[in-house]
N, C-alpha and C. Protein backbone atom coordinates (compact mmCIF):
# COMPACT_ATOMS: atom_id res chain seq x y z
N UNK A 1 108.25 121.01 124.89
CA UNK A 1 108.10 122.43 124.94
C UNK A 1 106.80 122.87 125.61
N UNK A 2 105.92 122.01 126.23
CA UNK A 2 105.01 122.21 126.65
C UNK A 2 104.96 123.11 128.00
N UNK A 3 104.05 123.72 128.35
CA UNK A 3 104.16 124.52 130.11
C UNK A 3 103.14 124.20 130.84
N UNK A 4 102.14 123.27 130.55
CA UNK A 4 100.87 122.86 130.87
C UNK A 4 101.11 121.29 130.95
N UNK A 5 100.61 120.97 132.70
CA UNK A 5 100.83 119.72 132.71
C UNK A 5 99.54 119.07 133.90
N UNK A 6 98.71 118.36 133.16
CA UNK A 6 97.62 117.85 133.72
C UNK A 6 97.78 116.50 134.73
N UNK A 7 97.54 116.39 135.80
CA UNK A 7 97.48 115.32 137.11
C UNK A 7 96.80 115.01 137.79
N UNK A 8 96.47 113.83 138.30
CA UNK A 8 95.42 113.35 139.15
C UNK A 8 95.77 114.03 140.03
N UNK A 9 94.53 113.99 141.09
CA UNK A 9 94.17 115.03 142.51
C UNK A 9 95.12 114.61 143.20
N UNK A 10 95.70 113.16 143.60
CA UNK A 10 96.46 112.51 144.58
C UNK A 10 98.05 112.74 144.22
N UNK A 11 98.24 113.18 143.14
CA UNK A 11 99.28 113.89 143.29
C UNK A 11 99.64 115.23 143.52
N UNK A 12 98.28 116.12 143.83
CA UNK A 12 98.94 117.61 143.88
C UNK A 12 99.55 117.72 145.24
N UNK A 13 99.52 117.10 146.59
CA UNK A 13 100.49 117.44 147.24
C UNK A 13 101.90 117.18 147.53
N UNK A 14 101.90 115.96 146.62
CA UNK A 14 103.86 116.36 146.29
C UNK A 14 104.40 116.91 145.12
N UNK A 15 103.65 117.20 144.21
CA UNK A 15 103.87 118.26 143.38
C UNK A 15 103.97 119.43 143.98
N UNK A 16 103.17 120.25 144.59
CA UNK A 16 103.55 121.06 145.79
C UNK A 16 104.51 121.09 146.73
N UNK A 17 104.90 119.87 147.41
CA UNK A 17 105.83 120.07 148.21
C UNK A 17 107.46 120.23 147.50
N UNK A 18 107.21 119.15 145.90
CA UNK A 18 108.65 119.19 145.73
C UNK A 18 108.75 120.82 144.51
N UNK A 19 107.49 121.44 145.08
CA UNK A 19 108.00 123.03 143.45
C UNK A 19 108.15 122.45 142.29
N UNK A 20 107.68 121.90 141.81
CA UNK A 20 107.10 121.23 140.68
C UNK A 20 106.61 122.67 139.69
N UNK A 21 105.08 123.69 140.23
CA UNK A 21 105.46 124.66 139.32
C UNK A 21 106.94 125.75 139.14
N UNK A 22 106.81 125.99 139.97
CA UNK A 22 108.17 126.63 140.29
C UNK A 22 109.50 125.99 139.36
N UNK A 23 109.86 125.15 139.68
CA UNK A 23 111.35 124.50 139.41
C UNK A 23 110.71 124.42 137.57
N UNK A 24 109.96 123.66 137.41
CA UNK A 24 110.13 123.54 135.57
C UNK A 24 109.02 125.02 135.39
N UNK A 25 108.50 125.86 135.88
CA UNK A 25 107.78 126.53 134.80
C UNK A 25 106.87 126.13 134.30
N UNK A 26 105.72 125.76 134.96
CA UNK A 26 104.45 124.83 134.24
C UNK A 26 103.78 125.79 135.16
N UNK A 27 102.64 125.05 134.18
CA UNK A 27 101.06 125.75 134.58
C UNK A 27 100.27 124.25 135.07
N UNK A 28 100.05 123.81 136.35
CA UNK A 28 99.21 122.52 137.11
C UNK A 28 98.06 122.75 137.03
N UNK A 29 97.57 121.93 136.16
CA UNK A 29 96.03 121.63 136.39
C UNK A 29 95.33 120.60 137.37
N UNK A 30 94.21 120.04 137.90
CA UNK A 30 94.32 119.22 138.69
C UNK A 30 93.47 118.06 137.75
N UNK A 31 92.86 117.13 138.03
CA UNK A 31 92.17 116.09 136.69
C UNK A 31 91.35 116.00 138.00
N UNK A 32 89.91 116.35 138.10
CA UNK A 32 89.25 116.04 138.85
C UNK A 32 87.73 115.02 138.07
N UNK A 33 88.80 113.78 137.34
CA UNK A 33 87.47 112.79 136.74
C UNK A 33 86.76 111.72 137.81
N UNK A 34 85.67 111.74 137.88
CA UNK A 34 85.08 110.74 138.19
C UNK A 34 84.44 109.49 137.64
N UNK A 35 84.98 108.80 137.43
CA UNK A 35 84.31 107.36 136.28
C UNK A 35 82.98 106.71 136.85
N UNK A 36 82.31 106.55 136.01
CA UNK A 36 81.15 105.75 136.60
C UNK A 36 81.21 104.57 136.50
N UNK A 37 80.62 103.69 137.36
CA UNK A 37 80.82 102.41 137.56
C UNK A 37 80.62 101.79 136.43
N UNK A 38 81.03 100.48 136.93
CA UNK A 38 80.57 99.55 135.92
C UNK A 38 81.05 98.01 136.56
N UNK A 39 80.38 97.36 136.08
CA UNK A 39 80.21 96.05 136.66
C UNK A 39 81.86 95.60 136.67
N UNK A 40 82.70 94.93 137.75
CA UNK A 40 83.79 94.27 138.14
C UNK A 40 83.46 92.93 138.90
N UNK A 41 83.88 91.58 138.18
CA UNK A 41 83.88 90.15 137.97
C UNK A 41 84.49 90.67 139.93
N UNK A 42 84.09 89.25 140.84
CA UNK A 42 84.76 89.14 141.86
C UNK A 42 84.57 90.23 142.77
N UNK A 43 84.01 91.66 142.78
CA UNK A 43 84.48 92.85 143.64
C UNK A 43 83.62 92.90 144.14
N UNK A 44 83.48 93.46 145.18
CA UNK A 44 82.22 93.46 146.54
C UNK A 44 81.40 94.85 146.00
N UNK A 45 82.51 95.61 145.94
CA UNK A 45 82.08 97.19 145.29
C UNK A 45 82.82 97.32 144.05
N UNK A 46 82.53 98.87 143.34
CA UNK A 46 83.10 99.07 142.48
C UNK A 46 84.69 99.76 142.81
N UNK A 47 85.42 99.35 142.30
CA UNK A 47 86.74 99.86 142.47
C UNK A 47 87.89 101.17 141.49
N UNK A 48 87.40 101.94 142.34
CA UNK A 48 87.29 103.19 141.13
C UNK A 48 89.06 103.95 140.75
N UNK A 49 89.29 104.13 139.55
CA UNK A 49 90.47 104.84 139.08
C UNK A 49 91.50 104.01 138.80
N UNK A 50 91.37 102.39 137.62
CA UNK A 50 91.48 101.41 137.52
C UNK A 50 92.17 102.18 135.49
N UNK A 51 92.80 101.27 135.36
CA UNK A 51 93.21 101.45 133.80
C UNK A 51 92.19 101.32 132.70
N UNK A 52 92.18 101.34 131.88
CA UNK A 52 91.14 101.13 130.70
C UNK A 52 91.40 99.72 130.56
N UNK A 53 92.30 98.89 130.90
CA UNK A 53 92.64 97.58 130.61
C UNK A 53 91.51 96.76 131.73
N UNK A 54 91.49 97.71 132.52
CA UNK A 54 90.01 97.11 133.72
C UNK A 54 88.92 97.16 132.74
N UNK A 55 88.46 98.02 132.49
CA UNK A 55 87.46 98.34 131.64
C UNK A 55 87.54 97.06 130.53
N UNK A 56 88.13 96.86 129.89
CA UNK A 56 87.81 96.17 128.65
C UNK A 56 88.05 94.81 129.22
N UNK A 57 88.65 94.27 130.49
CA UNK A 57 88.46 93.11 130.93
C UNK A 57 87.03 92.54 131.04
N UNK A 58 86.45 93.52 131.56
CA UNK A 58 85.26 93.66 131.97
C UNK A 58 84.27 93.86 131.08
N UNK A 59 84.39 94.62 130.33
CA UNK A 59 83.32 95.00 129.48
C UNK A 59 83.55 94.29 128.09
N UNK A 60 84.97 93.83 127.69
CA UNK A 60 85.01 93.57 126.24
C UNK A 60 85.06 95.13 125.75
N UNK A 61 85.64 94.80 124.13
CA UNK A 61 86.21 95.80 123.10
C UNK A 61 85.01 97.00 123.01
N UNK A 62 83.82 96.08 122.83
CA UNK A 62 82.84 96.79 122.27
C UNK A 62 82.06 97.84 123.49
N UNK A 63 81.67 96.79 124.99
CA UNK A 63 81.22 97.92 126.01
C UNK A 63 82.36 98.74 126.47
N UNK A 64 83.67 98.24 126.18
CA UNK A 64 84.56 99.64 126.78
C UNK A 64 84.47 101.14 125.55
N UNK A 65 83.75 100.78 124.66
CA UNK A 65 83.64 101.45 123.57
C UNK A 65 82.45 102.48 123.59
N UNK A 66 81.41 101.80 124.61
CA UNK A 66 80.02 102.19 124.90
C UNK A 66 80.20 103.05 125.89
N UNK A 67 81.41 102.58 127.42
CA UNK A 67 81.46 103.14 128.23
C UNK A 67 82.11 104.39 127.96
N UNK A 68 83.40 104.24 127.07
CA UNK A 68 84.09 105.78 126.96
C UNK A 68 83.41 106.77 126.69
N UNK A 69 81.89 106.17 125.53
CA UNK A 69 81.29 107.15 124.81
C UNK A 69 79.74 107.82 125.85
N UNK A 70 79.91 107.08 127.31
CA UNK A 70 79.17 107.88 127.93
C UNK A 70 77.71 106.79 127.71
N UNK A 71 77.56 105.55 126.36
CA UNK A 71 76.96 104.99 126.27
C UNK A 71 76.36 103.95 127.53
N UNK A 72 75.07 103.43 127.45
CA UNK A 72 74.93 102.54 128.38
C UNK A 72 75.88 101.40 128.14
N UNK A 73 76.29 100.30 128.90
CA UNK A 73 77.31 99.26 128.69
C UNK A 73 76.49 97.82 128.35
């Protein structure tokens, strides 16, 4: 029953093209998060907009715990 539906940036132009607000009646927000890095095993750079399952590969239970909270890792 919801009318509010939140999405990453890289999808608002086919949400747009296919009337997405239009056809269901929603209100589009866009999710404009930026994650801050954090150290990735193997990567040249940081590789950004990765699952939380990246995160806790990486960091373990406890720094993905540090990182959500904005804490140092």
């Amino acid at each position: 029953g919801t009318r509010d539906y939140l999405s990453p940036a890289g999808s608002e132009a086919y949400l747009t093209e296919d009337r997405f607000i239009s056809r269901f009646n929603m209100h589009l927000s866009i999710q404009s998060f930026l994650p801050r890095p954090y150290t990735q095993m193997r990567a040249a750079q940081f590789v950004s907009h990765l699952s939380l399952l990246d995160v806790i590969a990486h960091l373990g239970m406890d720094g993905a715990n540090r990182y959500i909270r904005g804490e140092s890792a």
